[in-house]
N, C-alpha and C. Protein backbone atom coordinates (compact mmCIF):
# COMPACT_ATOMS: atom_id res chain seq x y z
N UNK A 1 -141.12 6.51 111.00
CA UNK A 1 -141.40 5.62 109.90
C UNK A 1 -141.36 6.38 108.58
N UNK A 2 -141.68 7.89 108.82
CA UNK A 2 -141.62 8.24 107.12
C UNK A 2 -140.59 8.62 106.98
N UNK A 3 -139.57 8.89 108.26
CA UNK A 3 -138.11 9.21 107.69
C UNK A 3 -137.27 7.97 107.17
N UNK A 4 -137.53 7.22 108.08
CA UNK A 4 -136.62 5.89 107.40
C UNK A 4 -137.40 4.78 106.64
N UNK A 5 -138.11 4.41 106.92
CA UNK A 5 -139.34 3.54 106.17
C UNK A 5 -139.89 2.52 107.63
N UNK A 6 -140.29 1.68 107.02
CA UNK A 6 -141.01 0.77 108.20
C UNK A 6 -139.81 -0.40 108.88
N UNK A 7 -139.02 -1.01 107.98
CA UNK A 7 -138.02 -1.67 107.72
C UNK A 7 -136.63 -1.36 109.17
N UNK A 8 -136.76 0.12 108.93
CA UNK A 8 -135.92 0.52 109.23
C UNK A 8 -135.83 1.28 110.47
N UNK A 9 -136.87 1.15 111.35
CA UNK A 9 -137.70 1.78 112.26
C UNK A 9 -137.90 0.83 113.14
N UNK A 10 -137.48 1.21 114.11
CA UNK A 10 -137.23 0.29 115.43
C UNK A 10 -138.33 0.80 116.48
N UNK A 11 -138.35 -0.03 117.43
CA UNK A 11 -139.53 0.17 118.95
C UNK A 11 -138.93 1.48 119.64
N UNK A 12 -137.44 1.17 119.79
CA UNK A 12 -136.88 1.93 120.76
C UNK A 12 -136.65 3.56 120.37
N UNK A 13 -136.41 3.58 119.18
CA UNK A 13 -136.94 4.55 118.27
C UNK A 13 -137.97 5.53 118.58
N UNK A 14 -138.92 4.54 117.96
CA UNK A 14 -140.44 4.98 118.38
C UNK A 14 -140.45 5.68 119.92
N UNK A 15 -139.70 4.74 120.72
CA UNK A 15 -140.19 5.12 121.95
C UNK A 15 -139.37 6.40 122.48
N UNK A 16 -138.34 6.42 122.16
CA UNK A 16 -137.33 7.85 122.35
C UNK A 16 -138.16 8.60 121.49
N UNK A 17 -138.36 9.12 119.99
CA UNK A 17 -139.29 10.01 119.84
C UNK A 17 -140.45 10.60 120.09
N UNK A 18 -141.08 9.46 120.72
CA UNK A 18 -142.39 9.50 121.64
C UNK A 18 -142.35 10.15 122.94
N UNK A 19 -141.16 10.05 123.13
CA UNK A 19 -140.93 10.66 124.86
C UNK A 19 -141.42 9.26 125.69
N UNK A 20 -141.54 7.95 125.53
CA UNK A 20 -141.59 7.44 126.73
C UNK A 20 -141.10 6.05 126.47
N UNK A 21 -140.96 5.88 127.63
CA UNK A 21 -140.27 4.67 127.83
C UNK A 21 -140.51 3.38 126.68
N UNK A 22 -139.01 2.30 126.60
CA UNK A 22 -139.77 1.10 125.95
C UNK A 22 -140.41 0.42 126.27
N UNK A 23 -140.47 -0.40 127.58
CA UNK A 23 -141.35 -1.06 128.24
C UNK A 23 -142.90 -0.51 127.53
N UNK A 24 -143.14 0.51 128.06
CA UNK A 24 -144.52 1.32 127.21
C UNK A 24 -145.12 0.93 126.16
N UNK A 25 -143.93 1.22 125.07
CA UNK A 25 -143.92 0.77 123.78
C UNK A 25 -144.24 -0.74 123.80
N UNK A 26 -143.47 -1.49 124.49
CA UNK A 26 -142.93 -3.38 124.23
C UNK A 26 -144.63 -3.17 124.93
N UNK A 27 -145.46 -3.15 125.51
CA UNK A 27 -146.51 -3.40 126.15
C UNK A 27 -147.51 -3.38 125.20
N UNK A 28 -147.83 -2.97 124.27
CA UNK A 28 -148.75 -2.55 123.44
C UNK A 28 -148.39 -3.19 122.11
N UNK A 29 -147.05 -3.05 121.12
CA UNK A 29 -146.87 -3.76 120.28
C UNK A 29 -145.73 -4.81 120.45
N UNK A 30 -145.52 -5.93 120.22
CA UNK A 30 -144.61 -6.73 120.45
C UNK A 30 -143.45 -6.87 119.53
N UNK A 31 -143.62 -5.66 118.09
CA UNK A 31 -142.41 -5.87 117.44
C UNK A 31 -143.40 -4.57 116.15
N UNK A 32 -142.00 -3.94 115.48
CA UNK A 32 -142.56 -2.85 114.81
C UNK A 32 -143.24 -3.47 113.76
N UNK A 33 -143.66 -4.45 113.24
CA UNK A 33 -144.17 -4.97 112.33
C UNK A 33 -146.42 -5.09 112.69
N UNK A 34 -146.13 -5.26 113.94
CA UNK A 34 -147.65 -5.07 114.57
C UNK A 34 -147.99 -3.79 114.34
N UNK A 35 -146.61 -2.88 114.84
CA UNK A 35 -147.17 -1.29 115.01
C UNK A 35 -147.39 -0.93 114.01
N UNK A 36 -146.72 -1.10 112.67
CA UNK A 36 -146.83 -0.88 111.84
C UNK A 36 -148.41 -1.10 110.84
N UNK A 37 -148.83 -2.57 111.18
CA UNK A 37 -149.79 -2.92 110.39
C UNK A 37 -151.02 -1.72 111.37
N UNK A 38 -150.78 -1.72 112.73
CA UNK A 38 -152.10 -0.66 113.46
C UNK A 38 -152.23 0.62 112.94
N UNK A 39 -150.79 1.16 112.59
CA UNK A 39 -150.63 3.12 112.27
C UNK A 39 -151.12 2.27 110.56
N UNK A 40 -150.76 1.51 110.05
CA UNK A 40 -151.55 1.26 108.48
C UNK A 40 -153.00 1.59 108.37
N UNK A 41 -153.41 0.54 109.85
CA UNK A 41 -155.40 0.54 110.01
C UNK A 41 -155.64 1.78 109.83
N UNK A 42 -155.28 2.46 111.07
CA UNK A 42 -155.61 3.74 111.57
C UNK A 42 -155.80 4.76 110.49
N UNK A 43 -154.73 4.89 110.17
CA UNK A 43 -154.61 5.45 109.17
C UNK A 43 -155.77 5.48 107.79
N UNK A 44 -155.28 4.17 107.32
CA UNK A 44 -156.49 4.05 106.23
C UNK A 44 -158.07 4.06 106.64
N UNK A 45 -158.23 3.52 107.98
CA UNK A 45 -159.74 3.75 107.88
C UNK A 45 -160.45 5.28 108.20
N UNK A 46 -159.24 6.03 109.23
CA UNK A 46 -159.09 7.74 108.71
C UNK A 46 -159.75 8.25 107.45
N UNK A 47 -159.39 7.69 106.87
CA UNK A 47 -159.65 8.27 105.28
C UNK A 47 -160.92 7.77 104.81
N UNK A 48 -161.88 7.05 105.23
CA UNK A 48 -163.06 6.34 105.38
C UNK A 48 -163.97 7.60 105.04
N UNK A 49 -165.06 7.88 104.04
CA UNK A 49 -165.95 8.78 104.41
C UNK A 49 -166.94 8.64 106.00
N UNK A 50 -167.14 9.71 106.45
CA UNK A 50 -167.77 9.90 107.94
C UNK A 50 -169.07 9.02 107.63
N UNK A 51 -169.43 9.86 106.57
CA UNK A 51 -171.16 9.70 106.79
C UNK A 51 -171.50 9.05 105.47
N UNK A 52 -172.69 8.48 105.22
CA UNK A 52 -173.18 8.00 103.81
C UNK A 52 -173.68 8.68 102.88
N UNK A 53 -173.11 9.98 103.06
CA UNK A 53 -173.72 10.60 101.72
C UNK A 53 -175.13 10.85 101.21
N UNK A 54 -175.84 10.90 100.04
CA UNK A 54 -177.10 11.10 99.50
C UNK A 54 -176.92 9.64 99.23
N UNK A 55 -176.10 8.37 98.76
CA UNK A 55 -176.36 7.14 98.89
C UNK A 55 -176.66 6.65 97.60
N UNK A 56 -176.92 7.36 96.56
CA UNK A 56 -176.66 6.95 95.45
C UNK A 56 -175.34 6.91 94.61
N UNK A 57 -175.20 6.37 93.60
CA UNK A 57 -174.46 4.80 93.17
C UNK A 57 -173.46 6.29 92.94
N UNK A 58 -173.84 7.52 91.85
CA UNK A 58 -172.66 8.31 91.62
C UNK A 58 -171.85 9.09 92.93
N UNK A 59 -172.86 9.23 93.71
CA UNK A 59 -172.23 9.66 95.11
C UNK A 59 -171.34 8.84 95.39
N UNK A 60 -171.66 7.32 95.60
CA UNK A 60 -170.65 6.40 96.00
C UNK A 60 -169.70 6.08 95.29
N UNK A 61 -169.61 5.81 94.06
CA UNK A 61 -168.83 5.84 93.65
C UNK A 61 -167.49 7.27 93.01
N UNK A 62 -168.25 8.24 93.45
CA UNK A 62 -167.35 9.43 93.81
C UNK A 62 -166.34 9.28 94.78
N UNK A 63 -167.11 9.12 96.06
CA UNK A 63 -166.54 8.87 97.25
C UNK A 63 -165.52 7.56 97.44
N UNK A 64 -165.89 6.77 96.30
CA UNK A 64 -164.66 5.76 96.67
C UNK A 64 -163.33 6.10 95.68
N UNK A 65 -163.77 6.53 94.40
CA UNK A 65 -162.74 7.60 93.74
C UNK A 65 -161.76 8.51 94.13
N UNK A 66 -162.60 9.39 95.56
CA UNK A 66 -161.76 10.55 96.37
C UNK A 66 -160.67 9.55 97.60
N UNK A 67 -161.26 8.80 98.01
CA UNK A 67 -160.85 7.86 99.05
C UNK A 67 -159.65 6.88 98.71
N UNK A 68 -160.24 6.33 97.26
CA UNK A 68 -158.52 5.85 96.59
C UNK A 68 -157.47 6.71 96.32
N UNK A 69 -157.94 7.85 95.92
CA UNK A 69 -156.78 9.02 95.46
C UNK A 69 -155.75 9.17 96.84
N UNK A 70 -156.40 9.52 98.09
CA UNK A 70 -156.09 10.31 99.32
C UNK A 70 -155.44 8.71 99.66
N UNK A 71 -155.64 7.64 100.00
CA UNK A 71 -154.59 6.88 100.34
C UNK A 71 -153.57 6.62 99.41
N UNK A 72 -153.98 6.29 97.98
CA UNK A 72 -152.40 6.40 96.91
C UNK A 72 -151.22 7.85 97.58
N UNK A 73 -152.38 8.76 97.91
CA UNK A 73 -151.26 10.44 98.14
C UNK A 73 -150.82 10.51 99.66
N UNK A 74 -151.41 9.41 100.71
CA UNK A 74 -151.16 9.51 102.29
C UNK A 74 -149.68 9.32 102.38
N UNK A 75 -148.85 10.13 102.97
CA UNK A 75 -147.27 9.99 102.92
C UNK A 75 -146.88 8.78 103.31
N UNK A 76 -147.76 8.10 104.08
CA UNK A 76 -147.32 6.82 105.11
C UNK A 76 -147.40 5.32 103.99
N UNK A 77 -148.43 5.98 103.11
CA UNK A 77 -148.69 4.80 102.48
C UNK A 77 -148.02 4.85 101.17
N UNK A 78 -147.20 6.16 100.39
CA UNK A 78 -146.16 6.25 99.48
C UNK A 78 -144.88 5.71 99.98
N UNK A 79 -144.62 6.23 101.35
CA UNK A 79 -143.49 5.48 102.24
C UNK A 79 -143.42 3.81 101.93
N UNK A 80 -144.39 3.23 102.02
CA UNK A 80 -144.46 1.84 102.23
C UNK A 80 -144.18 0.83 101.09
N UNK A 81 -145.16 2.06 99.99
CA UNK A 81 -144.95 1.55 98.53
C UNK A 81 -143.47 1.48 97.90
N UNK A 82 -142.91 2.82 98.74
CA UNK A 82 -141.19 2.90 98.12
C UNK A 82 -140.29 2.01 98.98
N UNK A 83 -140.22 2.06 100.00
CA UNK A 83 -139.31 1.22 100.53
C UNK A 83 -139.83 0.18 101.67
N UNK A 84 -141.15 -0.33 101.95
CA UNK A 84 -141.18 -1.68 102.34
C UNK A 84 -142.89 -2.09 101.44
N UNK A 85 -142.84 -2.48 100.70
CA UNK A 85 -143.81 -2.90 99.61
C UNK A 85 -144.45 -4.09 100.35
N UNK A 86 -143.46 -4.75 100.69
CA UNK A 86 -143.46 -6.45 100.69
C UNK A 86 -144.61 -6.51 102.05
N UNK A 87 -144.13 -5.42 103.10
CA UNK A 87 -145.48 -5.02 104.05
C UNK A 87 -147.02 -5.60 104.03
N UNK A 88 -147.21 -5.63 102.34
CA UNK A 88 -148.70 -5.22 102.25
C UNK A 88 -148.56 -7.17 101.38
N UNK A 89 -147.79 -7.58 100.93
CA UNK A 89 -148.14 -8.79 100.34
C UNK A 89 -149.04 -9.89 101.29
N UNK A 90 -149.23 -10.04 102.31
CA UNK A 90 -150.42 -10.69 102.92
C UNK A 90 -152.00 -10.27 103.13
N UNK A 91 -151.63 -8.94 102.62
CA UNK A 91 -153.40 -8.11 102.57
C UNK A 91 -153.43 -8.14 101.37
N UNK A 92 -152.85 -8.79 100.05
CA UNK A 92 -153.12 -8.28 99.11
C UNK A 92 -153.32 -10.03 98.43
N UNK A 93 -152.56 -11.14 98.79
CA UNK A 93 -152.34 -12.32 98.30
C UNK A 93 -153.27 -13.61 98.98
N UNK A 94 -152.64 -12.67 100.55
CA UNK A 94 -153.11 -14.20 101.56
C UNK A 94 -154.71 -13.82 102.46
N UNK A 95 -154.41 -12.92 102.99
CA UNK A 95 -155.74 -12.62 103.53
C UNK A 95 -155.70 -11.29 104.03
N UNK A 96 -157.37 -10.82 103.93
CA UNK A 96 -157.96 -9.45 104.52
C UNK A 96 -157.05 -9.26 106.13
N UNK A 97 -156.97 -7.74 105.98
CA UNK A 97 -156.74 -6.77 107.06
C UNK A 97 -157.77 -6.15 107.87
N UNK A 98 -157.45 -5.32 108.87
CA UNK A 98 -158.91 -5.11 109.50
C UNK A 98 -159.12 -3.79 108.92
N UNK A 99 -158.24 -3.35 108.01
CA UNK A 99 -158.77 -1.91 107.49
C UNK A 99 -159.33 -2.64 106.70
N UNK A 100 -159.17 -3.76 105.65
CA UNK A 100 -159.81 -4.58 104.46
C UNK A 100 -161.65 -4.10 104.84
N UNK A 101 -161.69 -5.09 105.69
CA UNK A 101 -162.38 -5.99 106.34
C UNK A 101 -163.67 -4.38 107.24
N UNK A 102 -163.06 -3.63 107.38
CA UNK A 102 -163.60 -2.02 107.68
C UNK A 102 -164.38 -1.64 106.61
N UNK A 103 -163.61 -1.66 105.53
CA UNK A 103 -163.52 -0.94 103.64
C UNK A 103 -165.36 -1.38 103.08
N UNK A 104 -164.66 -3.03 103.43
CA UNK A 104 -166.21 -3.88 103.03
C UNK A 104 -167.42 -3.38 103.68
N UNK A 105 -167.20 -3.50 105.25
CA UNK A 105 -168.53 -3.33 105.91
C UNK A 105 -169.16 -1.96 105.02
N UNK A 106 -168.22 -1.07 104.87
CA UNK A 106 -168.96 0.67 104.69
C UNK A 106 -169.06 0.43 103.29
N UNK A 107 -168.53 -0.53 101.92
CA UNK A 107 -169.03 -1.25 100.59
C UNK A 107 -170.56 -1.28 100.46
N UNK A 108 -170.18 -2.63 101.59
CA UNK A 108 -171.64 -3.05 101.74
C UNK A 108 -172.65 -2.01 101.95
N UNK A 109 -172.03 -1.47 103.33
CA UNK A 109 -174.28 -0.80 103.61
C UNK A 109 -173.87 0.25 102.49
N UNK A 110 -173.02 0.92 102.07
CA UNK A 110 -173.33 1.93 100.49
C UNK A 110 -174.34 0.90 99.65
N UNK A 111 -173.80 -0.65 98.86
CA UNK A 111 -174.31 -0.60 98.18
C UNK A 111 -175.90 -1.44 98.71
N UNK A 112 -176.12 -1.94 99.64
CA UNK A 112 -177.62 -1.87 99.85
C UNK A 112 -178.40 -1.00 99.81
N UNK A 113 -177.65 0.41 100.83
CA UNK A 113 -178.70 1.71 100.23
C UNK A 113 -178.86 1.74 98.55
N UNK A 114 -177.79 1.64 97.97
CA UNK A 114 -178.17 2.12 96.46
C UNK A 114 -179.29 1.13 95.63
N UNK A 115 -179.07 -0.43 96.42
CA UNK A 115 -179.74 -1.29 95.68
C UNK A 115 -181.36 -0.87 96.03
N UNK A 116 -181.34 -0.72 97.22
CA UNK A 116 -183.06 0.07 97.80
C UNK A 116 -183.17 1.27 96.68
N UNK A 117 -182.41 2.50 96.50
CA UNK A 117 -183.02 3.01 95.32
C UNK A 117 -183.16 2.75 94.25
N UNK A 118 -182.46 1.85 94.15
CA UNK A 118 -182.28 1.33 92.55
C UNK A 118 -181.51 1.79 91.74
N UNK A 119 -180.03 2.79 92.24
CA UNK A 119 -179.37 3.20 91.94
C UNK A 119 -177.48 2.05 91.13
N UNK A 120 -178.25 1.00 92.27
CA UNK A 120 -177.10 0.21 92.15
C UNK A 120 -177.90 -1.25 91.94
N UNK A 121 -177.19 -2.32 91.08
CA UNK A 121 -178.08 -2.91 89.89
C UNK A 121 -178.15 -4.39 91.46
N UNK A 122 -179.04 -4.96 90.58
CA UNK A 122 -179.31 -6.36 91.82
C UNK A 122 -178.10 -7.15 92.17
N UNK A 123 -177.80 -7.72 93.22
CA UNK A 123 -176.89 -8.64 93.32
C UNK A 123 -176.11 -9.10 94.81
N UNK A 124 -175.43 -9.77 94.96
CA UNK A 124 -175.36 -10.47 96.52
C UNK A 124 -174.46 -8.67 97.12
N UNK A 125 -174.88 -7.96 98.29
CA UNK A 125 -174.26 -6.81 98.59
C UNK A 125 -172.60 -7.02 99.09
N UNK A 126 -172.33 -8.09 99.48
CA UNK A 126 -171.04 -8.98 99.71
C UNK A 126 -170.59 -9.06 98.82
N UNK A 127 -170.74 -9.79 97.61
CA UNK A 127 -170.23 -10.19 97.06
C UNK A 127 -169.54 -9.14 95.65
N UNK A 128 -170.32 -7.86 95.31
CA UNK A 128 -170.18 -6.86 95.12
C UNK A 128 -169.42 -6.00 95.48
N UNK A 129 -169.32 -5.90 96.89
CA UNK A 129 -168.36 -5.03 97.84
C UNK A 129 -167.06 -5.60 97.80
N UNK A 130 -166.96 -7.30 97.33
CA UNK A 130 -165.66 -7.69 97.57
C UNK A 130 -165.07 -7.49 95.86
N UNK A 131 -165.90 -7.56 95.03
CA UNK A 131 -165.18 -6.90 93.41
C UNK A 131 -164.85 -5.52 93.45
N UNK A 132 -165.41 -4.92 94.56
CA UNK A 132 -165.09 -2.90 94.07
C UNK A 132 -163.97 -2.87 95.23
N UNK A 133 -163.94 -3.65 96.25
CA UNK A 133 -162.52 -4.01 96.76
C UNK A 133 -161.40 -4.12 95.71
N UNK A 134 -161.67 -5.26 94.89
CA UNK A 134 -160.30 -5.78 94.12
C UNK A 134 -160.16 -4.31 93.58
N UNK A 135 -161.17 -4.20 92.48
CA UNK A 135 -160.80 -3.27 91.41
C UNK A 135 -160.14 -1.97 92.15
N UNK A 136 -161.04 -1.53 93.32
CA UNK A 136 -159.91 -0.24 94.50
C UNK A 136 -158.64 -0.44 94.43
N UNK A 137 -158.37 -1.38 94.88
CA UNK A 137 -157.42 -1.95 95.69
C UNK A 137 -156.31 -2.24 94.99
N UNK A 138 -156.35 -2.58 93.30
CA UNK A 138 -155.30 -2.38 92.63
C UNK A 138 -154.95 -0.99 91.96
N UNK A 139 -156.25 0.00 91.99
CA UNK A 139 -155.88 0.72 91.31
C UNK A 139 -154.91 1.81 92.37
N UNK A 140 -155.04 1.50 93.80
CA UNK A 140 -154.32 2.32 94.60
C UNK A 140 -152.73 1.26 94.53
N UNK A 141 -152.65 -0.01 95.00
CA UNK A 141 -151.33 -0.68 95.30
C UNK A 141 -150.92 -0.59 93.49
N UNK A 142 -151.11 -0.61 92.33
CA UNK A 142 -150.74 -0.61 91.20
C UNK A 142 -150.74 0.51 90.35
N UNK A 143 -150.82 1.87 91.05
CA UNK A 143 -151.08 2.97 90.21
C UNK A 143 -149.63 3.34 89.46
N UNK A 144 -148.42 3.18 90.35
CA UNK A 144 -147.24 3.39 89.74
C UNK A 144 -147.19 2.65 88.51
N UNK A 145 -146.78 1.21 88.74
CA UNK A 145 -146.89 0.69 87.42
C UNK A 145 -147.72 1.37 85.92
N UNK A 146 -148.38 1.79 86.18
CA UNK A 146 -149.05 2.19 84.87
C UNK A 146 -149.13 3.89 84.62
N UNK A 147 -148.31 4.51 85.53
CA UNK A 147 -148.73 5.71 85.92
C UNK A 147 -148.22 6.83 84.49
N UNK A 148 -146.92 6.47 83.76
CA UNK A 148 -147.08 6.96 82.04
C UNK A 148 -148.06 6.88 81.57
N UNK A 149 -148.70 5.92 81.06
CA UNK A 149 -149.97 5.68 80.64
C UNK A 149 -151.67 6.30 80.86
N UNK A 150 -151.28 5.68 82.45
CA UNK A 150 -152.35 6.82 83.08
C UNK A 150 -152.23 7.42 84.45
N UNK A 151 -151.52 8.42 84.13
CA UNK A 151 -151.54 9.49 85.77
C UNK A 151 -152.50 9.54 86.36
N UNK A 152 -152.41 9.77 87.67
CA UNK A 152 -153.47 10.05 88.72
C UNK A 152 -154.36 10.07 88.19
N UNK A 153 -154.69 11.77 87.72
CA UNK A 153 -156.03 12.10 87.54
C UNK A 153 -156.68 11.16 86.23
N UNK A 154 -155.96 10.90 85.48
CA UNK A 154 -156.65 9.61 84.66
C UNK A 154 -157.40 8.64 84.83
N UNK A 155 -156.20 8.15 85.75
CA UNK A 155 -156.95 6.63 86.82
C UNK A 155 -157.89 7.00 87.55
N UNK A 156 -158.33 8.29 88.53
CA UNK A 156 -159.40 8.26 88.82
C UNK A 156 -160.50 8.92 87.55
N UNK A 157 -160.27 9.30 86.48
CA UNK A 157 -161.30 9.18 85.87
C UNK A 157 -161.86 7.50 85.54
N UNK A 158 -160.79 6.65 85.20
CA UNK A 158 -161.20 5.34 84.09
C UNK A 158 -161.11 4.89 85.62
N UNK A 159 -161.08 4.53 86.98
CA UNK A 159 -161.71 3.85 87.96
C UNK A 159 -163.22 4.40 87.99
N UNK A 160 -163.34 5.85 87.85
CA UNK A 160 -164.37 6.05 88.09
C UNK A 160 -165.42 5.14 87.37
N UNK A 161 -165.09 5.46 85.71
CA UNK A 161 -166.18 4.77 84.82
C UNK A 161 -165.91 3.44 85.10
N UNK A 162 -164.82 2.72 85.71
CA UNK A 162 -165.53 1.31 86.13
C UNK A 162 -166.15 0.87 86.84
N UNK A 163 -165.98 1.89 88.20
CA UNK A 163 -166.70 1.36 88.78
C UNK A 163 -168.82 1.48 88.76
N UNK A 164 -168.85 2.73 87.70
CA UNK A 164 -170.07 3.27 87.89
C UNK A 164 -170.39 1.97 86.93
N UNK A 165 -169.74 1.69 85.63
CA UNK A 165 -170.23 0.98 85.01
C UNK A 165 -170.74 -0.54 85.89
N UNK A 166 -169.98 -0.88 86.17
CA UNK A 166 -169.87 -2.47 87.32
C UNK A 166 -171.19 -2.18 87.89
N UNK A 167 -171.19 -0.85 88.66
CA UNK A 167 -172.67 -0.75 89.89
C UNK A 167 -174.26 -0.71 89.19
N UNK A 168 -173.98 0.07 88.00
CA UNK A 168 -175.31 -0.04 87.35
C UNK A 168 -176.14 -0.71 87.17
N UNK A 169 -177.18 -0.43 87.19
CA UNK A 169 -178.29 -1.57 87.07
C UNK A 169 -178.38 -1.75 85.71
N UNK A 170 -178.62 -3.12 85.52
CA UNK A 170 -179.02 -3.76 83.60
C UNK A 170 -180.53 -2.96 83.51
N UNK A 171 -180.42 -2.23 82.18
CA UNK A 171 -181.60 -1.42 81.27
C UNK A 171 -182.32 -2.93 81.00
């Protein structure tokens, strides 16, 4: 898949580089478009921090800073952006993925711990986790677009201050 793209990447493929049979392969995914969205999961929730940290709001929002960077830079997921984009238009338009849907759960219990210290300001922990979704989530699928303007290390500075700003609690 990172030599040719996703598009272009067949079962039988897979299964000759793999060393085993297609049947094997055909048993498990029913077309490279499944396999594809699983090595996506896998992948991205890989990149998941292990553990929760000290659990306050700058920790977390560090950690989701380092975590957007490392999937914008994952080869699999530059692959996808360059030559099959269109891949990701149902996790991004129509509905959550199970890496999505992963992202939130570990959102969430971050920002309840923070709301228990008081690190992270009052508010539904759902409903919170699903705005630091969006705002993630474009700044990794949309970083090219703007990337003159603001390179990498930019964008994770000005994600950073949004997101700390967003989590804060009202003075």
């Amino acid at each position: 898949m990172l030599a040719v793209g996703m598009r272009r990447t067949t079962l039988a493929e897979i299964a000759r580089r793999a060393g085993v049979s297609r049947p094997t392969v055909y048993r498990r995914w029913p077309d490279v478009r499944t396999l594809s969205a699983d090595l996506l999961t896998r992948e991205l929730v890989a990149l998941l921090p292990a553990d929760a940290g000290d659990g306050s709001r700058a920790d977390g929002v560090e950690r989701i800073v380092r975590t957007a960077s490392a999937v914008r830079d994952h080869p699999l997921f530059v692959k996808v952006l360059e030559t099959d984009p269109e891949l990701l238009i149902t996790y991004v338009f129509d509905r959550l993925g199970t890496s999505q849907h992963r992202i939130l759960d570990v959102l969430t219990h971050a920002i309840r711990h923070g709301q228990q210290d008081g690190s992270i300001r009052a508010g539904d922990p759902d409903e919170l986790a699903a705005m630091v979704l969006l705002q993630v989530q474009s700044a990794v699928v949309s970083a090219r677009i703007v990337s003159d303007a603001l390179p990498p290390d930019r964008l994770d500075g000005q994600l950073r201050t949004a997101l700390d700003a967003y989590l804060r609690p009202e003075e």
